[in-house]
C-alpha atoms as a PDB file:
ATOM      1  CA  UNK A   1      17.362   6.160 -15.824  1.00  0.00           C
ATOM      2  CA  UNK A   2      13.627   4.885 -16.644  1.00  0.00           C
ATOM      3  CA  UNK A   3      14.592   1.337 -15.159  1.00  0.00           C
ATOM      4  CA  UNK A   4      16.050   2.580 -12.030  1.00  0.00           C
ATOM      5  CA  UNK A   5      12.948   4.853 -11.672  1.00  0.00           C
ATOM      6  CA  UNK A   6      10.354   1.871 -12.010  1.00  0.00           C
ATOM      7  CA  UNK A   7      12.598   0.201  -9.660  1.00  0.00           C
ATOM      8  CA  UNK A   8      12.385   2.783  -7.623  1.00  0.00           C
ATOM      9  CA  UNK A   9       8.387   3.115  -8.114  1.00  0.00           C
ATOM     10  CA  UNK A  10       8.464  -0.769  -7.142  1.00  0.00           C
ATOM     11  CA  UNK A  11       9.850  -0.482  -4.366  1.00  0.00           C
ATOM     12  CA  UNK A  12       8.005   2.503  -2.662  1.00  0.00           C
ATOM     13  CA  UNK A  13       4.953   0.561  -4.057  1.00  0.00           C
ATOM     14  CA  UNK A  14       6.241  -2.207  -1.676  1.00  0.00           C
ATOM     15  CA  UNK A  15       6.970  -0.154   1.033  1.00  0.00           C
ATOM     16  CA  UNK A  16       3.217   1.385   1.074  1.00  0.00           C
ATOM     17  CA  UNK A  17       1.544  -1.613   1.179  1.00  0.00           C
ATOM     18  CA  UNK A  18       3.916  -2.706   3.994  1.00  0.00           C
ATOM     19  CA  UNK A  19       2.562   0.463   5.829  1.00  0.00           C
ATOM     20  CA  UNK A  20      -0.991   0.049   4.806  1.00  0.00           C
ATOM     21  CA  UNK A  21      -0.441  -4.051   6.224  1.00  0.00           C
ATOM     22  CA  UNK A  22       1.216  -2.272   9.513  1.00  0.00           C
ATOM     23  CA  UNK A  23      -1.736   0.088   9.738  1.00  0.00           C
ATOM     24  CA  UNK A  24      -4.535  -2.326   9.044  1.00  0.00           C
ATOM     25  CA  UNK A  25      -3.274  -4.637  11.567  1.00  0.00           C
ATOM     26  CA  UNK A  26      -3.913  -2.744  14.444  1.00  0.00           C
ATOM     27  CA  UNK A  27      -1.097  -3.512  16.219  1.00  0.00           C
ATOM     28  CA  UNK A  28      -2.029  -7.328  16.161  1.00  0.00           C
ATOM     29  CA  UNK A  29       1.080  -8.787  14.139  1.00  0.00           C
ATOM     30  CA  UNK A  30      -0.158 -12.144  14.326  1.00  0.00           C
ATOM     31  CA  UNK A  31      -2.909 -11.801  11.294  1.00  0.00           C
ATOM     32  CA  UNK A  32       0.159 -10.043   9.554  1.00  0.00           C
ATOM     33  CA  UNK A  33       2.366 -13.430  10.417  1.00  0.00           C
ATOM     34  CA  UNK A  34      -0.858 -15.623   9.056  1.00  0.00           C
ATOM     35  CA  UNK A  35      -1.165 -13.417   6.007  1.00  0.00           C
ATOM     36  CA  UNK A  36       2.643 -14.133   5.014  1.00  0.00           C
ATOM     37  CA  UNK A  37       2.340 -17.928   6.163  1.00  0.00           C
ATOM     38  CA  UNK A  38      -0.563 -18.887   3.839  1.00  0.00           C
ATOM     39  CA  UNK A  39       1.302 -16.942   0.923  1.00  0.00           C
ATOM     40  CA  UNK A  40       4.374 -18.846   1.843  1.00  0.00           C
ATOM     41  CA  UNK A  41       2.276 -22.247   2.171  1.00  0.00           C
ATOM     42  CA  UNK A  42       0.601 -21.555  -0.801  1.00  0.00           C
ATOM     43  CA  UNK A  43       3.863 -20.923  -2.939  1.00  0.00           C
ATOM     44  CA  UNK A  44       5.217 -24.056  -1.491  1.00  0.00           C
ATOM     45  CA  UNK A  45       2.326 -25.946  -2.657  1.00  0.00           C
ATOM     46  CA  UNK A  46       2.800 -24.526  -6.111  1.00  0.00           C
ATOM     47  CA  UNK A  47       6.518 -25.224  -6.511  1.00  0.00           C
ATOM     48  CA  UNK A  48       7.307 -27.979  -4.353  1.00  0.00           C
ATOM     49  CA  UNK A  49       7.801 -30.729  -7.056  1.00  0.00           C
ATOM     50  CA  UNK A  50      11.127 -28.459  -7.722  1.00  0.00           C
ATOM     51  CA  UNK A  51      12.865 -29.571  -4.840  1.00  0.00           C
ATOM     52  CA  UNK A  52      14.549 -32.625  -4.278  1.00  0.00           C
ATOM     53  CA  UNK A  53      16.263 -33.340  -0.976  1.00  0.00           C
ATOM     54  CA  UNK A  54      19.899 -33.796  -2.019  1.00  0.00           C
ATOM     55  CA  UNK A  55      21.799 -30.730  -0.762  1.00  0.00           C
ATOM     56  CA  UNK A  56      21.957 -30.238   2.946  1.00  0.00           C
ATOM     57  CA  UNK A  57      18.686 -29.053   4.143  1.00  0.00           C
ATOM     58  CA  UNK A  58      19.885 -25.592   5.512  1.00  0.00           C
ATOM     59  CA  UNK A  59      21.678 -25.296   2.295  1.00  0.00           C
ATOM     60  CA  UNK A  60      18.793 -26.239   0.148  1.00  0.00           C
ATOM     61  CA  UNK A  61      16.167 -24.126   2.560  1.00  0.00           C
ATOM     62  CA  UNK A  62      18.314 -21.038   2.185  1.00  0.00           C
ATOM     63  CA  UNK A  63      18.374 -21.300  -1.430  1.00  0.00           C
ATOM     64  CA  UNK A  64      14.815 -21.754  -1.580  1.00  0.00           C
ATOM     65  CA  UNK A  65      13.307 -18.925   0.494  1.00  0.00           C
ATOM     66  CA  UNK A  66      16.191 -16.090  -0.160  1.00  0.00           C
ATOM     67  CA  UNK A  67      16.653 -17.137  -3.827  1.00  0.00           C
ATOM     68  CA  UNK A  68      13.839 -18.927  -5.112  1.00  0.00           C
ATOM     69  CA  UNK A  69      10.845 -17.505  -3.183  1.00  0.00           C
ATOM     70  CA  UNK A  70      12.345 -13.951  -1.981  1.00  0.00           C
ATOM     71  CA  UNK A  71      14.528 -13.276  -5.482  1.00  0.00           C
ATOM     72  CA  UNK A  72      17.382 -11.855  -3.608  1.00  0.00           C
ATOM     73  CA  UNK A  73      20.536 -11.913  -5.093  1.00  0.00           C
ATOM     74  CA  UNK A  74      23.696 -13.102  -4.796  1.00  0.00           C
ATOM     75  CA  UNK A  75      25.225  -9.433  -4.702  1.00  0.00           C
ATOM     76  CA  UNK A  76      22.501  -8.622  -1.482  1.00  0.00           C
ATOM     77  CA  UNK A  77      23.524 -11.638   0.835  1.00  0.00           C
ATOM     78  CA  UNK A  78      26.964 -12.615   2.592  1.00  0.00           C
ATOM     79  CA  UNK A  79      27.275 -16.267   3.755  1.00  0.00           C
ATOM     80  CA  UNK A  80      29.540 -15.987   7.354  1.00  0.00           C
ATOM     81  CA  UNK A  81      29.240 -19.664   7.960  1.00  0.00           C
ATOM     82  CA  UNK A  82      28.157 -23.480   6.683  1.00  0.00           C
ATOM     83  CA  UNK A  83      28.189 -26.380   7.074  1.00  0.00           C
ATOM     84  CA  UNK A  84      26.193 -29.527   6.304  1.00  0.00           C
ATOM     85  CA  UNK A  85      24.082 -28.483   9.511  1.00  0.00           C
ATOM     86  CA  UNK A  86      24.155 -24.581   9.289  1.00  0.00           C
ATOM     87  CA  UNK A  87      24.022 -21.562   7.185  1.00  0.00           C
ATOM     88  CA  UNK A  88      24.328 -17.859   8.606  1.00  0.00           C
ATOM     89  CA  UNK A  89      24.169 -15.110   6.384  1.00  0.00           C
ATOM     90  CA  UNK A  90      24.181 -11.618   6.567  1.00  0.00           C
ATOM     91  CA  UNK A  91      21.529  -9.715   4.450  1.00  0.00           C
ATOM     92  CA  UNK A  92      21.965  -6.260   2.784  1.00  0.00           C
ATOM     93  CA  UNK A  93      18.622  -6.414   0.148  1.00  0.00           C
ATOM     94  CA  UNK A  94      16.124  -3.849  -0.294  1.00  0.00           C
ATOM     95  CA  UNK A  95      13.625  -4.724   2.747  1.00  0.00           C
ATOM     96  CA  UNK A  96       9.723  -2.831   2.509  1.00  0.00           C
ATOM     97  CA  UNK A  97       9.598  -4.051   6.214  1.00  0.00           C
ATOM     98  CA  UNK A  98      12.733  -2.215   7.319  1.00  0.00           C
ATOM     99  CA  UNK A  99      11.811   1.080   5.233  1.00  0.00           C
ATOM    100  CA  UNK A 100       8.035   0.779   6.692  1.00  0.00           C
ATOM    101  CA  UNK A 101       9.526   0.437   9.911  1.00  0.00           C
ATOM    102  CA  UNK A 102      11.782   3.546   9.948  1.00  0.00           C
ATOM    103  CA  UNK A 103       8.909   6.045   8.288  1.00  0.00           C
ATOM    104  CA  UNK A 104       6.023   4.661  10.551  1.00  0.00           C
ATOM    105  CA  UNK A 105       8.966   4.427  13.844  1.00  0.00           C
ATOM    106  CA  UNK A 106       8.364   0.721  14.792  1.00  0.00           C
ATOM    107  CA  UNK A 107      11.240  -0.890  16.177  1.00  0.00           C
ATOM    108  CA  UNK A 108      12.650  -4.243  13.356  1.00  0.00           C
ATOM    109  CA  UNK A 109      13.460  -6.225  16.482  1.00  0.00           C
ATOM    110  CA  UNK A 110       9.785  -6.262  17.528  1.00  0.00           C
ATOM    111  CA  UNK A 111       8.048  -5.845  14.088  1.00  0.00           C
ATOM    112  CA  UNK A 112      10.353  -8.956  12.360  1.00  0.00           C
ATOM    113  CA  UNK A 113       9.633 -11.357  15.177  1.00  0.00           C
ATOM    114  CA  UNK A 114       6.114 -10.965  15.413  1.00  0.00           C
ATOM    115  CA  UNK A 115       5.530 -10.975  11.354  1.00  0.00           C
ATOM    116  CA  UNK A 116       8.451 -13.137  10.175  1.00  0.00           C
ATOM    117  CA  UNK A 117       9.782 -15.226  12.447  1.00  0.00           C
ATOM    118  CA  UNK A 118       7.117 -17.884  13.092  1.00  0.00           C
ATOM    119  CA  UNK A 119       6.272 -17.828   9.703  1.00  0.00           C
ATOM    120  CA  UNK A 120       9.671 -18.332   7.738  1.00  0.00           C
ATOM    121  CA  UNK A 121       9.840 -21.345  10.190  1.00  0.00           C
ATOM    122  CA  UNK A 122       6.776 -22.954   9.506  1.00  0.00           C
ATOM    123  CA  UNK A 123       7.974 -22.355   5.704  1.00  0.00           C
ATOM    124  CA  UNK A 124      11.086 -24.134   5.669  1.00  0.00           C
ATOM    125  CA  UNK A 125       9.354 -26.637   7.727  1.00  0.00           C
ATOM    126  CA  UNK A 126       7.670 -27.853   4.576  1.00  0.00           C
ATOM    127  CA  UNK A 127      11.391 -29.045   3.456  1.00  0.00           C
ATOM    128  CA  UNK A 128      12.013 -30.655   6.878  1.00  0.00           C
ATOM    129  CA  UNK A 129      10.787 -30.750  10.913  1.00  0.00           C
ATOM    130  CA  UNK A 130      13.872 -30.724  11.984  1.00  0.00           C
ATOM    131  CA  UNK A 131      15.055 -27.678  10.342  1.00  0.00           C
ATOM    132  CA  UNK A 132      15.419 -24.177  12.945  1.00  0.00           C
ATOM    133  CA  UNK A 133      15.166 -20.402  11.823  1.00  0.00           C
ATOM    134  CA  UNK A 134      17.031 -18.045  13.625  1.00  0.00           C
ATOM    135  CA  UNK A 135      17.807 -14.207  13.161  1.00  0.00           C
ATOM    136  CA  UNK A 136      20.038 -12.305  15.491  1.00  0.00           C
ATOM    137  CA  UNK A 137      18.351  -9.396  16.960  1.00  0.00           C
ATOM    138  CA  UNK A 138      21.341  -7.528  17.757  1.00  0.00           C
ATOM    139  CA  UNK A 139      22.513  -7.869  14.411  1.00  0.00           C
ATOM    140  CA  UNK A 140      19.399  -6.305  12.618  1.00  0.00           C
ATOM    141  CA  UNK A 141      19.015  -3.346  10.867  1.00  0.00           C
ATOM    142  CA  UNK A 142      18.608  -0.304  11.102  1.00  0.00           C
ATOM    143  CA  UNK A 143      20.504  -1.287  14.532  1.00  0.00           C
ATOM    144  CA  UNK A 144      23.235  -2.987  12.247  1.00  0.00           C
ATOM    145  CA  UNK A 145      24.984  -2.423   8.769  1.00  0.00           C
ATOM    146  CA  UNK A 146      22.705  -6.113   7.889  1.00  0.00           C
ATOM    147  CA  UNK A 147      20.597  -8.597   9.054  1.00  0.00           C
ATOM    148  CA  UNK A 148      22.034 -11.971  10.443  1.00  0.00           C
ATOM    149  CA  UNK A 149      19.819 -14.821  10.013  1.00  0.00           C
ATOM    150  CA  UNK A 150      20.833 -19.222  10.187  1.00  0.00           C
ATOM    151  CA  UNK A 151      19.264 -21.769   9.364  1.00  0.00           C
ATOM    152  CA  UNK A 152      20.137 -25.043  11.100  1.00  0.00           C
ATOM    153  CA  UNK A 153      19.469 -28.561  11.505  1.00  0.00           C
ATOM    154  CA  UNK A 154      18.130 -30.092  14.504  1.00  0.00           C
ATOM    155  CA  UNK A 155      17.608 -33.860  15.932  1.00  0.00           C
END
């Protein structure tokens, strides 16, 4: 009972200082997308003797940001589809951005792109330019049961 209430604690923690970032930004997400993309960079910068380019790149980036930056587990995330080029999966984690979201009534599809989007591409950028981010914004949630997000490789 006393882990699953300082899990619990952790999370609303999380969720508050989502609303607080939401709040502070004044409706410009872009200093919310720079805050998350130095953080990102800056992690990178600190781990990136870890990874070695042997797996395929969407393969390797996905198990990078969901796993090794983002700690999501296996349990949280559904892959639909890979290949050496692609990996789509479906995400069911705890989100703070979703939760933040649905208290303060912003809408994911707007609030995801303008915070995340740019940012988790110029991440996985740092393992290669020619890999893509995508999420599908009609499979996002609240609006879905999960979010659906690929990455891809490019020429």
């Amino acid at each position: 009972m006393e882990a699953a209430t300082l899990m619990n604690s952790e999370e609303e923690r999380r969720i508050q200082n989502k609303i607080e970032q939401f709040r502070r930004s004044g409706g410009d997400y872009r200093k919310i997308h720079e805050e998350l993309k130095q953080k990102r960079l800056n992690w990178w910068e600190a781990n990136k003797d870890r990874f070695k380019l042997a797996d395929s790149l969407p393969k390797q980036a996905f198990m990078m940001v969901l796993f090794d930056y983002m700690g999501i587990g296996l349990r949280d995330i559904h892959v639909v589809y890979e290949d050496e080029r692609k990996i789509t999966w479906r995400s069911f984690n705890f989100c703070p951005i979703l939760e933040a979201c649905k208290r303060l009534g912003l809408d994911t599809r707007i609030i995801c792109k303008e915070t995340n989007e740019e940012s988790v591409q110029d991440f996985i950028f740092c393992l290669s330019p020619k890999l893509r981010f995508s999420r599908s914004y009609e499979k996002i949630r609240p609006y879905a049961e999960y979010c659906e997000e690929t990455f891809e490789l490019v020429d």
